[in-house]
PDB file of N, CA and C in Angstrom:
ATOM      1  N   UNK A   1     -32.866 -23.357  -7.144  1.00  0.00           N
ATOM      2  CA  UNK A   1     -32.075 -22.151  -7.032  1.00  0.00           C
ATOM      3  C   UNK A   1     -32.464 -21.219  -8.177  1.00  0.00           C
ATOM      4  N   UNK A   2     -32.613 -20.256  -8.018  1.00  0.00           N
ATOM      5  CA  UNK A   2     -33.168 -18.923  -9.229  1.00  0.00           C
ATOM      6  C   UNK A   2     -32.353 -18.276  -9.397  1.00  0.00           C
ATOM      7  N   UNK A   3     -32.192 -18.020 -10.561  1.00  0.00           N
ATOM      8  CA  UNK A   3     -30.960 -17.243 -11.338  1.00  0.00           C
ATOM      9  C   UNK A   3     -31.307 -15.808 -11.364  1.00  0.00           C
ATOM     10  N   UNK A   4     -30.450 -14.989 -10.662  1.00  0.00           N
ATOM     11  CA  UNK A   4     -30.687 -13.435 -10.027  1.00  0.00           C
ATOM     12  C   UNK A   4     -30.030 -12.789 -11.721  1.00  0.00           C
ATOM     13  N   UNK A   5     -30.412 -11.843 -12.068  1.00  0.00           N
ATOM     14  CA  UNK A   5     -30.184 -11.397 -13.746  1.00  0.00           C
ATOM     15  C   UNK A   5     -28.958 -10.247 -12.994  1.00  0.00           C
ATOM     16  N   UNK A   6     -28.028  -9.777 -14.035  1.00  0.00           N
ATOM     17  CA  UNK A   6     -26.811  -8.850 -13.740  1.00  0.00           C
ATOM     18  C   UNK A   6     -27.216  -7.452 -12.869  1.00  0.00           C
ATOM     19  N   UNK A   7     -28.393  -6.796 -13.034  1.00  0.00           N
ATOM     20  CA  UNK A   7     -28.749  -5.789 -11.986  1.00  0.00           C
ATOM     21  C   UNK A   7     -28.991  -6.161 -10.777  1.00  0.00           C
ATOM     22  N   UNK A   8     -29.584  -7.075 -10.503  1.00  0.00           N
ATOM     23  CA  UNK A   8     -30.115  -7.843  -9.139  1.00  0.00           C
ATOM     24  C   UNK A   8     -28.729  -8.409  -8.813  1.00  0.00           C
ATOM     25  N   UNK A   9     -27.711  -8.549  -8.632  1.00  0.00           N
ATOM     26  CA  UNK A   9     -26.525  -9.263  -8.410  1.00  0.00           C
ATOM     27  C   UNK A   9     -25.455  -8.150  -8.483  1.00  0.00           C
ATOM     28  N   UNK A  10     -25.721  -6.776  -9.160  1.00  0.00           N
ATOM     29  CA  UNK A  10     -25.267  -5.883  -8.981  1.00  0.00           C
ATOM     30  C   UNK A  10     -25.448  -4.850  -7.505  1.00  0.00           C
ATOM     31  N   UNK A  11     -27.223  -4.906  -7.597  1.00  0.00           N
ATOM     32  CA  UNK A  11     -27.392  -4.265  -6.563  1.00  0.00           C
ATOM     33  C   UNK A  11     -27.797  -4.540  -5.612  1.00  0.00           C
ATOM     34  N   UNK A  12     -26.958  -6.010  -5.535  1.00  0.00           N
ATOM     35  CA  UNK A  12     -27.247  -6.767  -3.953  1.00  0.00           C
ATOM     36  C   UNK A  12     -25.452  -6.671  -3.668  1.00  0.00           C
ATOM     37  N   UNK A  13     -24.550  -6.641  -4.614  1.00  0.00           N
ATOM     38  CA  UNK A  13     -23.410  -6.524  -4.084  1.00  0.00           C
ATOM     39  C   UNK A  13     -22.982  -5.164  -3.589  1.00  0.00           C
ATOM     40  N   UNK A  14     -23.598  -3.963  -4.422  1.00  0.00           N
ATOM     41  CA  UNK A  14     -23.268  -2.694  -3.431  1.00  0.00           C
ATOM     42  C   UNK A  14     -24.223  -2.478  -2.194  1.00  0.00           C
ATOM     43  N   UNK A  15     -25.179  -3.025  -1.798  1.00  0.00           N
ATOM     44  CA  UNK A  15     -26.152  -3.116  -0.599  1.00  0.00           C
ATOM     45  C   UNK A  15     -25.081  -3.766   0.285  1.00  0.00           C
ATOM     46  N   UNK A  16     -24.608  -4.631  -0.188  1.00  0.00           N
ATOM     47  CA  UNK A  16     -23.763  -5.763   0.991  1.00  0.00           C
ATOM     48  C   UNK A  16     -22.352  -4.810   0.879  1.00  0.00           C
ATOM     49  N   UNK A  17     -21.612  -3.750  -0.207  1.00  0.00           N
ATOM     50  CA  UNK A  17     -20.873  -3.304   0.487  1.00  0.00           C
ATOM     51  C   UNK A  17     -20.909  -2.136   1.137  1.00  0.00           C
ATOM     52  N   UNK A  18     -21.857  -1.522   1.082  1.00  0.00           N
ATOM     53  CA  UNK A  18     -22.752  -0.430   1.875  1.00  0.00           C
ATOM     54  C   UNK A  18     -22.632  -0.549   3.130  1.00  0.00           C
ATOM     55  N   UNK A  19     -23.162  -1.721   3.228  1.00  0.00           N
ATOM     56  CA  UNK A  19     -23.236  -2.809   4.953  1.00  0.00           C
ATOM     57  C   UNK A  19     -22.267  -2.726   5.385  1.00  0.00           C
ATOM     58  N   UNK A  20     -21.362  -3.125   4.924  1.00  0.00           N
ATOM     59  CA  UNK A  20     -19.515  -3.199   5.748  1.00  0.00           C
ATOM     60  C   UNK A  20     -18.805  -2.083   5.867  1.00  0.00           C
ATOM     61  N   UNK A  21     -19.190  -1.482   4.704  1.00  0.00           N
ATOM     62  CA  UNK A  21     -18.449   0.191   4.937  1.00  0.00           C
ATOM     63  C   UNK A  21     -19.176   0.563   6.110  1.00  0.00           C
ATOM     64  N   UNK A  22     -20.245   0.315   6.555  1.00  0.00           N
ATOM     65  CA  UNK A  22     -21.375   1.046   8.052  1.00  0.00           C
ATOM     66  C   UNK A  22     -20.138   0.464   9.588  1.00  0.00           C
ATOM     67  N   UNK A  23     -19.819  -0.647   9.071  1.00  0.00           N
ATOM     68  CA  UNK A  23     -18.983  -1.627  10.060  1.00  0.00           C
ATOM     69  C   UNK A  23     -17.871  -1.058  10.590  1.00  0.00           C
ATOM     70  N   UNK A  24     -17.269  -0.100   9.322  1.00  0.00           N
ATOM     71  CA  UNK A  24     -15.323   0.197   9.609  1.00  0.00           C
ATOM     72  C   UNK A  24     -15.131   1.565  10.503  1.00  0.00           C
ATOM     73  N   UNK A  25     -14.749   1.005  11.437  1.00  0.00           N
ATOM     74  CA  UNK A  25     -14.027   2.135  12.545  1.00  0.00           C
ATOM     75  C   UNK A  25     -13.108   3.191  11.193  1.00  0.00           C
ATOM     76  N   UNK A  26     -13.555   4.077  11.451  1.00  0.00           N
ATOM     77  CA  UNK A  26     -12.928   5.176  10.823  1.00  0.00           C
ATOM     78  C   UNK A  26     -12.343   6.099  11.546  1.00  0.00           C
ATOM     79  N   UNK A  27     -11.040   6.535  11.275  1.00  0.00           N
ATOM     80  CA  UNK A  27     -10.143   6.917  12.055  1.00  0.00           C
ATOM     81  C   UNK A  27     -10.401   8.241  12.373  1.00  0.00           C
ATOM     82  N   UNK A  28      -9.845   9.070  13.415  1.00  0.00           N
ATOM     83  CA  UNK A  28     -10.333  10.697  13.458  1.00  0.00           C
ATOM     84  C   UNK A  28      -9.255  11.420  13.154  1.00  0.00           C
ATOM     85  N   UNK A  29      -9.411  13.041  13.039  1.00  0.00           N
ATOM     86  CA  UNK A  29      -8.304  13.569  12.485  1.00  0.00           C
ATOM     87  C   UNK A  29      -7.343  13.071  12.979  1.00  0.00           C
ATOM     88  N   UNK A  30      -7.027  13.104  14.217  1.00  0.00           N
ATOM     89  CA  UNK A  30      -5.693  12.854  14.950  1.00  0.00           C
ATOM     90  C   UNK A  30      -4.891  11.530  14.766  1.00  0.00           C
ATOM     91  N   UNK A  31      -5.497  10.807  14.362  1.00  0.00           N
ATOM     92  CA  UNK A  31      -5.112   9.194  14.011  1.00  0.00           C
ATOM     93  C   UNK A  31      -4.726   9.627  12.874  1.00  0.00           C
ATOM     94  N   UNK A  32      -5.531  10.133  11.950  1.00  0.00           N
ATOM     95  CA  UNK A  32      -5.010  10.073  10.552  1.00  0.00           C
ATOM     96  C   UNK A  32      -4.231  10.964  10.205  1.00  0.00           C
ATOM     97  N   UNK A  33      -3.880  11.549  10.808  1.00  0.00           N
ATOM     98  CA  UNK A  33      -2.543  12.416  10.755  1.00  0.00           C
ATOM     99  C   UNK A  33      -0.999  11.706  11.307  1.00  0.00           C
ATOM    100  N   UNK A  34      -1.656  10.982  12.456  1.00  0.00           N
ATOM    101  CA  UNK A  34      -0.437  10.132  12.479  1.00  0.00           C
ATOM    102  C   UNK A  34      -0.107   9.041  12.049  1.00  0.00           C
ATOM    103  N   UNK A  35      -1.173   8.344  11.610  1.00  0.00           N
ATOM    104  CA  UNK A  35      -0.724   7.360  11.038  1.00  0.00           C
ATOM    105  C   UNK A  35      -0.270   7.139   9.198  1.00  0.00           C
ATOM    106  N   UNK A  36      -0.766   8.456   9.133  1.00  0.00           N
ATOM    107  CA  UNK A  36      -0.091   8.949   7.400  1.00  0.00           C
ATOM    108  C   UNK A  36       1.489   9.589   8.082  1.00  0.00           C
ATOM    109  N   UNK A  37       1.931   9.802   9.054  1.00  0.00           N
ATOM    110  CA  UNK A  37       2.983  10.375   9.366  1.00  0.00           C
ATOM    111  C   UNK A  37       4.306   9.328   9.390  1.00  0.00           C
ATOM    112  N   UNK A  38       3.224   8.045  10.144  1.00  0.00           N
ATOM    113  CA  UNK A  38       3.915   6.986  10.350  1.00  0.00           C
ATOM    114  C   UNK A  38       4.916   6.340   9.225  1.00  0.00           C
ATOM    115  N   UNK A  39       3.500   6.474   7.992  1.00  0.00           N
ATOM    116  CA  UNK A  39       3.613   5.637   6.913  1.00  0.00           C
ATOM    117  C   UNK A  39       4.981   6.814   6.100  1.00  0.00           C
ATOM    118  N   UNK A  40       4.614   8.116   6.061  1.00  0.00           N
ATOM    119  CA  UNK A  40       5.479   8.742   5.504  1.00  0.00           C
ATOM    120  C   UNK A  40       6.872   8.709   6.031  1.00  0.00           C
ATOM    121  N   UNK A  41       6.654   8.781   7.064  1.00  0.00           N
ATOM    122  CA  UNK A  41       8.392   8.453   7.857  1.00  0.00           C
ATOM    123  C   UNK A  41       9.043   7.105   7.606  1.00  0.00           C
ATOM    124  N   UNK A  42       8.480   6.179   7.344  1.00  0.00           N
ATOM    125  CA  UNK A  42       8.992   4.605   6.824  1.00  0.00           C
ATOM    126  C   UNK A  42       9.162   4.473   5.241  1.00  0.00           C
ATOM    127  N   UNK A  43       8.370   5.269   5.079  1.00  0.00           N
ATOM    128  CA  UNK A  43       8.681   5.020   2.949  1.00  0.00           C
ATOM    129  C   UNK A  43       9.809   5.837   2.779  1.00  0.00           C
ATOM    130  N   UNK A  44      10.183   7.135   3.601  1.00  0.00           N
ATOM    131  CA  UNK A  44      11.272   7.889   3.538  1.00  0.00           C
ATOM    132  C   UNK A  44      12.709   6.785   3.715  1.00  0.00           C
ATOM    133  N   UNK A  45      12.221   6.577   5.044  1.00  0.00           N
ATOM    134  CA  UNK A  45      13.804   5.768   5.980  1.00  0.00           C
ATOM    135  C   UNK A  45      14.104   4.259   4.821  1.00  0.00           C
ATOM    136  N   UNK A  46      12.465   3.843   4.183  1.00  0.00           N
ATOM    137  CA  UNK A  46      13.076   2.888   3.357  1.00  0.00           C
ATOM    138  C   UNK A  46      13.967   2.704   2.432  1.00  0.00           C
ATOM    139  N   UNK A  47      13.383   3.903   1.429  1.00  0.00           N
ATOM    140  CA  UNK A  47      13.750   4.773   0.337  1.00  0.00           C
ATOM    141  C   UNK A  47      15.480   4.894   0.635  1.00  0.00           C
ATOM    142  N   UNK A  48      15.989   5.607   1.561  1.00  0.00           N
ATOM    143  CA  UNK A  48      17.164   6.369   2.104  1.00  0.00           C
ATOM    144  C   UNK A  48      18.339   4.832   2.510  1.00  0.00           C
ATOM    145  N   UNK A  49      17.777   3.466   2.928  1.00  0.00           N
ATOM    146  CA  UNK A  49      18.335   2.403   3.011  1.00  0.00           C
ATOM    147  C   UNK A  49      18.621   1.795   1.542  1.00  0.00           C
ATOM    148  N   UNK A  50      17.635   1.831   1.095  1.00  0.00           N
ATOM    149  CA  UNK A  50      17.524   0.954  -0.537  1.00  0.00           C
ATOM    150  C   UNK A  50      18.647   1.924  -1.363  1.00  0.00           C
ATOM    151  N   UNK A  51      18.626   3.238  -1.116  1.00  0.00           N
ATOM    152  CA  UNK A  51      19.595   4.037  -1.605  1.00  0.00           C
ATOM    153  C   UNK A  51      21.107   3.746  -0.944  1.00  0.00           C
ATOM    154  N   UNK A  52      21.041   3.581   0.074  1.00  0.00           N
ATOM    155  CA  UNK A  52      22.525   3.478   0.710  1.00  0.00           C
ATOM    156  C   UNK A  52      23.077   2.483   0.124  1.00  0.00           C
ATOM    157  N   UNK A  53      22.045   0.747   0.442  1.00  0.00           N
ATOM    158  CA  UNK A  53      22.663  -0.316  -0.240  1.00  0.00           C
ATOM    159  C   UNK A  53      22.940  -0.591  -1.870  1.00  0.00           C
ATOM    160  N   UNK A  54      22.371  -0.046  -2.358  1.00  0.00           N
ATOM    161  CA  UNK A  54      22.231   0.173  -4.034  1.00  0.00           C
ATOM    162  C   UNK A  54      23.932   1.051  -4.436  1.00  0.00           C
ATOM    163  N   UNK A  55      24.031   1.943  -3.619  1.00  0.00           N
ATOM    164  CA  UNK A  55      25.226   2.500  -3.934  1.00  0.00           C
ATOM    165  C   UNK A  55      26.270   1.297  -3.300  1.00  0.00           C
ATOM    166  N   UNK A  56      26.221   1.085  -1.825  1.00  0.00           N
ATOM    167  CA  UNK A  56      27.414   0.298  -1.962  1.00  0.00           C
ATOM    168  C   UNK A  56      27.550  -0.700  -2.523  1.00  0.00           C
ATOM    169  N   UNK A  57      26.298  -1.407  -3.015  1.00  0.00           N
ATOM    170  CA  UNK A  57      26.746  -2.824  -3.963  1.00  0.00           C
ATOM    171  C   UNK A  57      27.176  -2.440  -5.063  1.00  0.00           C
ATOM    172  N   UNK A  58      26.689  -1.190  -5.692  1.00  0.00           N
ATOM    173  CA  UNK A  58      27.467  -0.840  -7.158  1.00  0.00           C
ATOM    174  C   UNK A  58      28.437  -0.285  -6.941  1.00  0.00           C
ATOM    175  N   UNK A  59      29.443  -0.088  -6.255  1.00  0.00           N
ATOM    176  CA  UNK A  59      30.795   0.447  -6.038  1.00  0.00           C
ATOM    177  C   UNK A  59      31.404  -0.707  -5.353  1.00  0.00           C
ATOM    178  N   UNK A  60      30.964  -1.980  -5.110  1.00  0.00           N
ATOM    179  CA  UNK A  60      31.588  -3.241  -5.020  1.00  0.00           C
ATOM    180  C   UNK A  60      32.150  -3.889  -6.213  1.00  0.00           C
ATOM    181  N   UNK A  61      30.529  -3.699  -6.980  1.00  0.00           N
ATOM    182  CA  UNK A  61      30.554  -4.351  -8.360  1.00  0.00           C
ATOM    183  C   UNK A  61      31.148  -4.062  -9.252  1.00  0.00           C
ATOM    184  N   UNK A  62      31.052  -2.271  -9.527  1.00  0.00           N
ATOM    185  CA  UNK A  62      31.483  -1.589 -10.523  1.00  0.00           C
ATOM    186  C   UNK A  62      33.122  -2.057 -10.858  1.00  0.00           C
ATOM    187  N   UNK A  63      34.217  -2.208 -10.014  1.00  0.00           N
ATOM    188  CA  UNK A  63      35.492  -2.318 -10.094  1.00  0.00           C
ATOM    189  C   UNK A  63      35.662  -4.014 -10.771  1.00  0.00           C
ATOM    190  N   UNK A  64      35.163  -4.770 -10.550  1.00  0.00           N
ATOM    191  CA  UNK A  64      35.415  -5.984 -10.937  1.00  0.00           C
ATOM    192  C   UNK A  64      34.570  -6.298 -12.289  1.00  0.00           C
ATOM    193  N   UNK A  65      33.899  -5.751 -12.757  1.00  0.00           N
ATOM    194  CA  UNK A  65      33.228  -5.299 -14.068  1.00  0.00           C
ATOM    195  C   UNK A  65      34.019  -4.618 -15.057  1.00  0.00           C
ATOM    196  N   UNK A  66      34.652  -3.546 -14.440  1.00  0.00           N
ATOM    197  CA  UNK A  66      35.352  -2.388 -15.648  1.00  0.00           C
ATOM    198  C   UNK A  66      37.243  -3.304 -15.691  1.00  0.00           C
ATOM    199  N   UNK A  67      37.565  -4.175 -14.586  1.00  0.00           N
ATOM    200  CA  UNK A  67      39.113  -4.617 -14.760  1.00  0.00           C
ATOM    201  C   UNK A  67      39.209  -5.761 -15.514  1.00  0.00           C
ATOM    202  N   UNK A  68      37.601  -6.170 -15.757  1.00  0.00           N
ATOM    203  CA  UNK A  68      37.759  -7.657 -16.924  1.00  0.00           C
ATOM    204  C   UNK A  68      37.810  -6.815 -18.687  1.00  0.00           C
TER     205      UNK A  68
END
């Protein structure tokens, strides 16, 4: 087995990821508009839940905290 030196092992790993990037279905405008739409509409609705429950557990909590 022959020991490939740090350039040769460098520039066999961006050749090989060169290769796979050639591979990836890349989306067209219209996909990528919706599917950044998708993603933006779910980080919102997440955001807006994590907020709802955050308030009502601290207005559960808060009262049995401040009467001790």
């Amino acid at each position: 087995m022959t020991s490939m030196g740090f350039l040769e092992r460098t520039k066999k790993f961006f050749r090989e990821v060169r290769a796979e990037l050639r591979k990836v279905n890349w989306p067209n405008w219209n996909e990528l508009i919706s599917y950044t739409t998708v993603v933006l509409v779910t980080v919102f609705a997440v955001a807006i839940f994590i907020g709802v429950v955050d308030f009502a557990v601290s207005n559960l909590i808060a009262p049995l905290l401040i009467n001790r």
